[in-house]
Protein backbone atom coordinates (compact mmCIF):
# COMPACT_ATOMS: atom_id res chain seq x y z
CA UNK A 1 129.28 163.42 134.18
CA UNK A 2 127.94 164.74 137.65
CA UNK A 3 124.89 162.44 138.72
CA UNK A 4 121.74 164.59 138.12
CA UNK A 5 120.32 165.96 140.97
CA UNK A 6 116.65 166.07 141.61
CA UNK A 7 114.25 167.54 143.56
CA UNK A 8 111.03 164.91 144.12
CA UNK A 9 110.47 161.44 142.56
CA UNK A 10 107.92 163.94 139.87
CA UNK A 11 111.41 165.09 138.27
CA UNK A 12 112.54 161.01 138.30
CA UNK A 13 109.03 160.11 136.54
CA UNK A 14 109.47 163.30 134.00
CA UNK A 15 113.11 162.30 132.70
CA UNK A 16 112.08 159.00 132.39
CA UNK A 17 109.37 160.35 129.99
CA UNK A 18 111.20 162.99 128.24
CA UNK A 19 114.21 160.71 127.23
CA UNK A 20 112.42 156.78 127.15
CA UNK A 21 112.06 155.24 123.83
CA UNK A 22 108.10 154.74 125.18
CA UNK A 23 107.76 151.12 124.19
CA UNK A 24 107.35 150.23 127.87
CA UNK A 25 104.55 151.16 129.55
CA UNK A 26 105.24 152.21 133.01
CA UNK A 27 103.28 152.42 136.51
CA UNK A 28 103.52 155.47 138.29
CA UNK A 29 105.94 154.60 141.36
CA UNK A 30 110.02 155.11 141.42
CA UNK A 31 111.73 151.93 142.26
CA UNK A 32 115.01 152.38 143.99
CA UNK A 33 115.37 149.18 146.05
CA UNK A 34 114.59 145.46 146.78
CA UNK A 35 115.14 142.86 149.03
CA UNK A 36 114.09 139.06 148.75
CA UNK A 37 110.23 139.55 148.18
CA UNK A 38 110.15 143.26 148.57
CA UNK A 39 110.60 146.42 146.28
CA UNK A 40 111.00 149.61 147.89
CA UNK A 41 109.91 153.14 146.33
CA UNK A 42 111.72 156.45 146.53
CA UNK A 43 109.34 157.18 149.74
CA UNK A 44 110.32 154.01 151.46
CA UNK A 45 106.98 152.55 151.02
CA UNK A 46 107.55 148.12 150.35
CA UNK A 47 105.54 146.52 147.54
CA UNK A 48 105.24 142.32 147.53
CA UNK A 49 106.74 141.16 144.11
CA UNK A 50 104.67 138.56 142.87
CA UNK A 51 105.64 139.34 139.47
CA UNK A 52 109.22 138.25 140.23
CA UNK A 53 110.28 141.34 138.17
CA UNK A 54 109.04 139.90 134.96
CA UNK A 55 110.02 136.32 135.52
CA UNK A 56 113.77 136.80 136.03
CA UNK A 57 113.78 136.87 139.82
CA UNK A 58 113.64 133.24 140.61
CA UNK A 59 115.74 134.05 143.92
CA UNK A 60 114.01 137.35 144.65
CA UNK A 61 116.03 140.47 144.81
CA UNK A 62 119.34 141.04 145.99
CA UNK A 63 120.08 137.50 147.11
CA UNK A 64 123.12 137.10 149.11
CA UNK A 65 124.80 135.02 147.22
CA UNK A 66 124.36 136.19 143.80
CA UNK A 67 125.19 139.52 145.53
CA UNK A 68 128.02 138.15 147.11
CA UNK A 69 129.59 136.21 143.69
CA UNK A 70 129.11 139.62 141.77
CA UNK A 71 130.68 141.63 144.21
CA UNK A 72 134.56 139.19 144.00
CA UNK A 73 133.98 138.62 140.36
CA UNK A 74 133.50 142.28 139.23
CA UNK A 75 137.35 142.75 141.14
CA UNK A 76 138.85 140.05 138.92
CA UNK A 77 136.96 140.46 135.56
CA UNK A 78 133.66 141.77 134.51
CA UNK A 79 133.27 141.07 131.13
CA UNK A 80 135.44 139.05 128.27
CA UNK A 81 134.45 137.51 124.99
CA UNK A 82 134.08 134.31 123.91
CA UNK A 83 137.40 134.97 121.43
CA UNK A 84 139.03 133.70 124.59
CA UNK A 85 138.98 131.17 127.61
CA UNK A 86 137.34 131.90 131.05
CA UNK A 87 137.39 130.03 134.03
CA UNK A 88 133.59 131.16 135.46
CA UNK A 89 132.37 130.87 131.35
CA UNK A 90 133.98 126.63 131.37
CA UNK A 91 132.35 125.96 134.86
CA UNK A 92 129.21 127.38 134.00
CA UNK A 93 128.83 125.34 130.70
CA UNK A 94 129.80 122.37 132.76
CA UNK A 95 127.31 123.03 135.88
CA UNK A 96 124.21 124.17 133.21
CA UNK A 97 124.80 120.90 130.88
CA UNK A 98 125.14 118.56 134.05
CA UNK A 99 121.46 119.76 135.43
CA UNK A 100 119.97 119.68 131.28
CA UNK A 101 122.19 115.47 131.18
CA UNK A 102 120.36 114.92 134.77
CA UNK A 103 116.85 116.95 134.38
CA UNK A 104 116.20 116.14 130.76
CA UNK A 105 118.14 113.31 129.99
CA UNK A 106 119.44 111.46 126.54
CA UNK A 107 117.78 111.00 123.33
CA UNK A 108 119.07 109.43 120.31
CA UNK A 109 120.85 112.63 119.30
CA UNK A 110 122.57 112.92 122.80
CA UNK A 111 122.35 115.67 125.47
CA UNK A 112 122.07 119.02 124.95
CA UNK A 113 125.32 119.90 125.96
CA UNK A 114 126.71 122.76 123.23
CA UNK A 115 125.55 125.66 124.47
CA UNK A 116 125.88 129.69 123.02
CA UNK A 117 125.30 132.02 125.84
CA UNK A 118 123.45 135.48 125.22
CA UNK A 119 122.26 138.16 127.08
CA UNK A 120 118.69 137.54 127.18
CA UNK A 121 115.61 135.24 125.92
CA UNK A 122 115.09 137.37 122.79
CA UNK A 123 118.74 136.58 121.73
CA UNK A 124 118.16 132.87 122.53
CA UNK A 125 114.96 132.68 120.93
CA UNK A 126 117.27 134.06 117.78
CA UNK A 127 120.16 131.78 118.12
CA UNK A 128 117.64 128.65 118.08
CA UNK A 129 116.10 130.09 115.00
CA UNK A 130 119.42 130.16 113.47
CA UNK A 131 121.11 126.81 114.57
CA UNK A 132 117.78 124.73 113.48
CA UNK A 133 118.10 126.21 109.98
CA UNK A 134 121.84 125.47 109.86
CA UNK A 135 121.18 122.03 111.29
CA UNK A 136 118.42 121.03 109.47
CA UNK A 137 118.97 122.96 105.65
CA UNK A 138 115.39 123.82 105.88
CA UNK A 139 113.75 127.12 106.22
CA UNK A 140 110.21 127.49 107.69
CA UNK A 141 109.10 127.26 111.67
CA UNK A 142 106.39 126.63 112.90
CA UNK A 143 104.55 128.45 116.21
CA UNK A 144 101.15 128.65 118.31
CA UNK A 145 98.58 131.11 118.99
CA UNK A 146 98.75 132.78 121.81
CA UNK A 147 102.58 132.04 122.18
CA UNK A 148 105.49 135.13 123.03
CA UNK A 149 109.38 134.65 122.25
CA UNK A 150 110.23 138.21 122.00
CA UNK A 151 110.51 141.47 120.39
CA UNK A 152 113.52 141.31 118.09
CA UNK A 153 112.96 140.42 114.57
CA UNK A 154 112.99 136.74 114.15
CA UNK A 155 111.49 136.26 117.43
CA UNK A 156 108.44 138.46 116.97
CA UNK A 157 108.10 136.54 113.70
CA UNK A 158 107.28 133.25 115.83
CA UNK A 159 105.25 135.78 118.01
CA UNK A 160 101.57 135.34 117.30
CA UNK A 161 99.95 138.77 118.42
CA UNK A 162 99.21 140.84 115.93
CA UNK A 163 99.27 143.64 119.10
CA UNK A 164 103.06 142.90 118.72
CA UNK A 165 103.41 141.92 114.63
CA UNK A 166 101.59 144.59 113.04
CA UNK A 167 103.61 147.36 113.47
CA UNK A 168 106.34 145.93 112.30
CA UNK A 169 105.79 144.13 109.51
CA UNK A 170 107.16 142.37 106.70
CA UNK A 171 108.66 140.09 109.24
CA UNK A 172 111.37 137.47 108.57
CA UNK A 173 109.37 134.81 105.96
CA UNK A 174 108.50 130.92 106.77
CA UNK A 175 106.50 131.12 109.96
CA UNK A 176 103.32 129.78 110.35
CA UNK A 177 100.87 129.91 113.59
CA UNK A 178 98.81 127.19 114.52
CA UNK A 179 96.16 126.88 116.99
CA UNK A 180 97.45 126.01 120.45
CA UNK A 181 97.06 122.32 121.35
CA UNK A 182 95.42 120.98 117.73
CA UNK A 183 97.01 117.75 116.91
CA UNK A 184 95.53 117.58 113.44
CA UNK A 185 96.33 121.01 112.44
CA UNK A 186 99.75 120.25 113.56
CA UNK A 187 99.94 116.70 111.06
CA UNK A 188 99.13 118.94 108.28
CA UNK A 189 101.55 121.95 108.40
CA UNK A 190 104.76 120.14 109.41
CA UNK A 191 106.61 119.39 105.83
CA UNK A 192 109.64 119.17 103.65
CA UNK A 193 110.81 122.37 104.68
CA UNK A 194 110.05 122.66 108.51
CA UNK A 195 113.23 123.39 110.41
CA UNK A 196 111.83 123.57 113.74
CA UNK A 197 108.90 123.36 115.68
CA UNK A 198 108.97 126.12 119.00
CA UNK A 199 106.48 125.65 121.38
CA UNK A 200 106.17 126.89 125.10
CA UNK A 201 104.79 124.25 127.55
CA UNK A 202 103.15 127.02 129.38
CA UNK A 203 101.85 129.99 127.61
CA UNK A 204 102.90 133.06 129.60
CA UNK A 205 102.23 136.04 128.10
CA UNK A 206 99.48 134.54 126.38
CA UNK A 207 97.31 133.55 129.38
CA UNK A 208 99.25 130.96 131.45
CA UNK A 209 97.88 128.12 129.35
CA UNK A 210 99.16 124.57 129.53
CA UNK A 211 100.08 122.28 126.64
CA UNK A 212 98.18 118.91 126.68
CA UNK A 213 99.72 115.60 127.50
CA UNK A 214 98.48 114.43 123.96
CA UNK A 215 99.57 117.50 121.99
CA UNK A 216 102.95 117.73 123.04
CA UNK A 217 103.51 113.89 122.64
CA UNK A 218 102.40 114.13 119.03
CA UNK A 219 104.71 117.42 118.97
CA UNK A 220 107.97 115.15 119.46
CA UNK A 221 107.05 112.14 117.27
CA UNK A 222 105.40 114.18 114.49
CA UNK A 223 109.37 116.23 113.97
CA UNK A 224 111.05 112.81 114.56
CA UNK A 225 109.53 111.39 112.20
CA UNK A 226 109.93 114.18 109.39
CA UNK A 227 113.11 115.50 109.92
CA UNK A 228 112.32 118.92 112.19
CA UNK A 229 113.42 119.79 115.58
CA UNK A 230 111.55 120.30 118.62
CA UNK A 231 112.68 123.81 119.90
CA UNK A 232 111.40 124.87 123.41
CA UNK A 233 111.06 128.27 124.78
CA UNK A 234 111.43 127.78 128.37
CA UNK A 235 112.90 131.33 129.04
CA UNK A 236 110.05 131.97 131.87
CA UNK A 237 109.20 128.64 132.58
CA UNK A 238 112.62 127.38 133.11
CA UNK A 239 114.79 126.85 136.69
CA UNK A 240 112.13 125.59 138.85
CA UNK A 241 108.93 128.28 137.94
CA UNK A 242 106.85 125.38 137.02
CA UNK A 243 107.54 122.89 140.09
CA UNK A 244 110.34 121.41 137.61
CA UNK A 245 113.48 122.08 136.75
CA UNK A 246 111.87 122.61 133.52
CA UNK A 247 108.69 122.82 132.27
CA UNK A 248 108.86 120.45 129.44
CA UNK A 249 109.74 117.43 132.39
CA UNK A 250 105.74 117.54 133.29
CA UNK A 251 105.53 115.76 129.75
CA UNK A 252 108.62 113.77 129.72
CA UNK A 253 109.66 115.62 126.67
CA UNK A 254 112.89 115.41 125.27
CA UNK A 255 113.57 118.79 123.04
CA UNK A 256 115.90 118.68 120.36
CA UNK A 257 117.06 122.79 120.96
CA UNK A 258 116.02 124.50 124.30
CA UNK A 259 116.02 128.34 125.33
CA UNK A 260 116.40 129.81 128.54
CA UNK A 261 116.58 132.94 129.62
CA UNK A 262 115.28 135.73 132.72
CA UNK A 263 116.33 133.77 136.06
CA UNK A 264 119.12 132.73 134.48
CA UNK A 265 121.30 135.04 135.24
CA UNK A 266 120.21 135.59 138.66
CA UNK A 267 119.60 139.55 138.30
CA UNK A 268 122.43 139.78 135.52
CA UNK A 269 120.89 139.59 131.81
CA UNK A 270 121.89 136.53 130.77
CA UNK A 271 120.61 133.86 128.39
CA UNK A 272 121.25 130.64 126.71
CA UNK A 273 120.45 128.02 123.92
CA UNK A 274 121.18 124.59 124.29
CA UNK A 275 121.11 122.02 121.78
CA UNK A 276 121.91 117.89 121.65
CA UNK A 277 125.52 117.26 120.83
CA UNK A 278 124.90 115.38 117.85
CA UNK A 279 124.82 118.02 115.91
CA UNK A 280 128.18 119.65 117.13
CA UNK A 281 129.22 122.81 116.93
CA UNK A 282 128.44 125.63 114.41
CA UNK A 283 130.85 126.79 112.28
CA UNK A 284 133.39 129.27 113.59
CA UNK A 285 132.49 132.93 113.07
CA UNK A 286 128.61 132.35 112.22
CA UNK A 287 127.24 133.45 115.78
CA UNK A 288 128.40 134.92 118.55
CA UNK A 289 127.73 137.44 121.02
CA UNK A 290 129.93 140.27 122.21
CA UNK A 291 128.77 140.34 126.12
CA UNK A 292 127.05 136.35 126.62
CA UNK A 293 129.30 134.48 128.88
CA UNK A 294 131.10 137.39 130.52
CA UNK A 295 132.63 136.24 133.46
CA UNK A 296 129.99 138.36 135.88
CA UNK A 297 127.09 136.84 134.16
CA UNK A 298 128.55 133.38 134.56
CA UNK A 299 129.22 133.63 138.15
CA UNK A 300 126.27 135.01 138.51
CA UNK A 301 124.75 132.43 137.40
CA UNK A 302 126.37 129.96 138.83
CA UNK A 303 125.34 131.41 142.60
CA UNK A 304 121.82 130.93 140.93
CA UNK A 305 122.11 127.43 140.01
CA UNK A 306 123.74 126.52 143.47
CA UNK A 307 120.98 128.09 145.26
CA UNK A 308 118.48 126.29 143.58
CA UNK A 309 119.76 122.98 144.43
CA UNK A 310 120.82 123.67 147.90
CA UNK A 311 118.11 125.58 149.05
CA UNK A 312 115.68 122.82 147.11
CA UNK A 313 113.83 125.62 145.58
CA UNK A 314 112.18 123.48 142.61
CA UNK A 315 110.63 121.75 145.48
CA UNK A 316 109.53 124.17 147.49
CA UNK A 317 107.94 126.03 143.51
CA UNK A 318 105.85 122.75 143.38
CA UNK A 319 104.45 122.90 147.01
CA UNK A 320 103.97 126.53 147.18
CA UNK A 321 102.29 126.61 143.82
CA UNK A 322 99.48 124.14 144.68
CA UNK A 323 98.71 126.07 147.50
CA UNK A 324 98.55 129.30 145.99
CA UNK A 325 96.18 127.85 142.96
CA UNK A 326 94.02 126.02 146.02
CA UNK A 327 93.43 129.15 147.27
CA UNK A 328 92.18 131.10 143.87
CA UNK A 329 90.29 128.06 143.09
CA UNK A 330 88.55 127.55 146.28
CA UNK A 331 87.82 131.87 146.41
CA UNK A 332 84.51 133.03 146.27
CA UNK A 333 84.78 135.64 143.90
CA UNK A 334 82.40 136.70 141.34
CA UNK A 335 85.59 138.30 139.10
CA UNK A 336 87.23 134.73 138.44
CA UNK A 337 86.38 133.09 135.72
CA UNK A 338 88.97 130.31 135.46
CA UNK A 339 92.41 129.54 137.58
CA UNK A 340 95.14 128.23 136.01
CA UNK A 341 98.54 127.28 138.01
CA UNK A 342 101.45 124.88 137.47
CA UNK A 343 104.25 125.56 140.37
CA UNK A 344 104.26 129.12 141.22
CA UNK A 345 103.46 130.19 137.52
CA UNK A 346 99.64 131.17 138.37
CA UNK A 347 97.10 132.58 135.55
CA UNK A 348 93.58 134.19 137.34
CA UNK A 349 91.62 134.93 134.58
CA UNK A 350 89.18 137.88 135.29
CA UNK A 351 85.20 138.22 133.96
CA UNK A 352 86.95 141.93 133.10
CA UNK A 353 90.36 143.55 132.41
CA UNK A 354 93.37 143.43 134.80
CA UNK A 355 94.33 146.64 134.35
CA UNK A 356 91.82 147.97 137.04
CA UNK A 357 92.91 144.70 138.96
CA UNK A 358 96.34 145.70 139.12
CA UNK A 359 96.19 149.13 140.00
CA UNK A 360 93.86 148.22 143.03
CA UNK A 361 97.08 145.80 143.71
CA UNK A 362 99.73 148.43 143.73
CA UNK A 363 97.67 150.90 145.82
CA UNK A 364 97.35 148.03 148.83
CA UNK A 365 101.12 146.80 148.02
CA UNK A 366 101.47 144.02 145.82
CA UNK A 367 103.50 144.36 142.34
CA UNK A 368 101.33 141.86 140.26
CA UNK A 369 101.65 141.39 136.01
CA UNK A 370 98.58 141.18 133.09
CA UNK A 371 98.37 138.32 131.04
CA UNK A 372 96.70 139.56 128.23
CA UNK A 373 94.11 141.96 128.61
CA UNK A 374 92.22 139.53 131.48
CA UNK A 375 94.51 137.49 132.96
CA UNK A 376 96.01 138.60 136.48
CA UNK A 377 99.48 136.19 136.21
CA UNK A 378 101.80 135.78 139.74
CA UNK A 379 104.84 134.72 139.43
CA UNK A 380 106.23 135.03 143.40
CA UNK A 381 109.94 134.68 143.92
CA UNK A 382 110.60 130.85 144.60
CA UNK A 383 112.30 132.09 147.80
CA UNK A 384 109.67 134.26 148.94
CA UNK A 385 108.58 134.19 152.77
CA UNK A 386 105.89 132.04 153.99
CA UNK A 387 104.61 135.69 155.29
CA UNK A 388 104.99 137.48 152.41
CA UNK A 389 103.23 135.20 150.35
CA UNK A 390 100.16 134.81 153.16
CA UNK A 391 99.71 138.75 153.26
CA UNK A 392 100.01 139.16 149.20
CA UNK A 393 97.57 136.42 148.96
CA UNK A 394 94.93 138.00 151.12
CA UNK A 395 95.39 141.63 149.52
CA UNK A 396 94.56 139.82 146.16
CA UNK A 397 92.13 137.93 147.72
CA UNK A 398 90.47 141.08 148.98
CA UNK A 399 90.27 142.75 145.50
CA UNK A 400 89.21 139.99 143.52
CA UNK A 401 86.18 139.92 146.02
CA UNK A 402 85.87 143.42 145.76
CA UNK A 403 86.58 143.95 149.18
């Protein structure tokens, strides 16, 4: 088929909207290009991403070398399943388990070293749902308030927003939803049948709010000690966002089933659940995945992970996050009520609602994301420019002040 030809970026915007399913809300700006920290519009005009393109781009846009291992592995092989060997799919398992062995470390049911590749979180969030109640022979999971794993069935059902539930309920059965950080709430509901508990160290969607030393402690001996698994959603909080490899190593927690998804793939869609090698593999033919561990993806991915250590980009996350949360905390602004930052995962919650916040934002620039109805949450490439992130800081500066 002939590629459409248009007139303005008006006709773009108005066959988005006549043929979009409409579940995702969009801003009114045609994005056609980025580089590193920048998106450009159909007009040329550059926007700072602080929103890192919803989490996923850890190395910014376009990055050279992801770029670059795409480019020679979509000339050999784009895609292939998992019915048959790959060279990129075996040293990607091996480079991803080496950094969970070395990041994460050992416990008493090994390292979690079998791993299913997906295309995204969601799917992650779905294949840990899975593998706990095969491993364990229970049925029920327990979540938190305020936490997000995704849209899809079984991971909306650990979802705690009604905003999200509601409209599609009956959801899958057995999930209950706690309140966020409540050790005693937590003794109680963890029983005979609790397959898994999934927790996020860092809230995103649901405010950038941390997990307590205490809580999360409790968290791992509580499921030790009855027989469920620790499952942890690091799919935005994972490769370096945090200051950390992952976020879950600010507690020295050791999960039993982890999911990771967004930066993972560099750009590509990619995502992953990992789980200790005591509990082996999963019986042939009970999941799989017709596009997770394609060759692109994996190389992809691969240039991700290699940047990441070379370029020492968890370090720079942790250094560059405590200066952008000194900087909301020390602003004099009458719209902050609270700041909330761990690496450069930052939460600014607002005396109103972001909405007006952001729009102010993306008239002077900056590509920012809500958190909730009042939380203004930046999540800056961990590569962006010292410049970049200077200039976006002021513009927000300037609006939160009302400047």
């Amino acid at each position: 088929m002939p590629e459409v030809l248009v007139k303005s970026d008006q006709d773009l915007k108005e066959l988005e909207r006549r043929h979009s399913s409409g579940g995702v809300p969009r801003r009114d700006v045609v994005i056609v290009r980025g580089n590193g920290s920048r998106l450009y519009d159909d007009r040329g005009r550059a926007y700072i991403d602080l929103g890192s393109a919803h989490g996923w781009a850890v190395l910014g846009h376009s990055h050279p070398d992801v770029t670059q291992r795409i480019q020679q592995q979509a000339e050999r092989l784009v895609s292939y399943t998992e019915s048959g060997y790959n060279d990129q799919r075996a040293l990607w398992f091996r480079e991803l388990s080496a950094i969970l062995a070395r990041e994460i470390g050992t416990s008493d049911k090994g390292t979690l070293c079998r791993i299913h590749p997906c295309n995204s979180g969601t799917e992650a969030i779905e294949a840990a749902l899975k593998v706990a109640r095969l491993f364990t022979g229970r049925t029920d999971f327990i979540a938190f308030n305020r936490g997000f794993h995704g849209r899809t069935l079984g991971a909306l059902s650990a979802t705690a927003n009604p905003h999200f539930r509601d409209p599609f309920a009956p959801l899958v059965p057995g999930f209950s939803h706690l309140p966020f950080n409540d050790v005693n709430a937590l003794d109680r509901a963890i029983g005979e049948q609790t397959a898994g508990v999934i927790l996020e160290v860092v809230q995103g969607e649901g405010g950038v709010h941390f997990a307590d030393r205490e809580f999360v402690t409790r968290v791992r001996d509580l499921c030790s000690q009855r027989g469920a698994l620790v499952i942890l959603d690091e799919i935005q909080t994972g490769l370096g966002r945090t200051g950390r490899w992952f976020a879950c190593q600010h507690h020295e927690l050791a999960p039993d089933i982890i999911a990771l998804g967004k930066g993972l793939g560099g750009g590509m869609p990619m995502g992953a659940v990992a789980w200790r090698d005591s509990f082996g593999a999963i019986p042939a033919g009970t999941h799989g995945s017709t596009f997770g561990g394609g060759p692109l993806a994996c190389a992809a991915s691969r240039a991700t992970l290699d940047v990441l250590e070379r370029d020492r980009l968890i370090d720079r996350s942790a250094r560059l996050g405590d200066e952008v949360t000194s900087f909301f905390t020390a602003l004099r602004a009458p719209l902050i009520r609270a700041v909330r930052g761990l690496g450069l995962m930052v939460g600014i919650e607002l005396r109103t609602r972001v909405g007006g916040v952001l729009e102010q934002l993306l008239e002077r620039g900056v590509w920012a994301l809500p958190a909730g109805r009042t939380v203004l949450r930046l999540l800056p490439p961990l590569t962006i420019a010292d410049a970049d992130l200077r200039e976006a800081l002021d513009i927000v500066g300037d609006a939160l002040r009302g400047a």
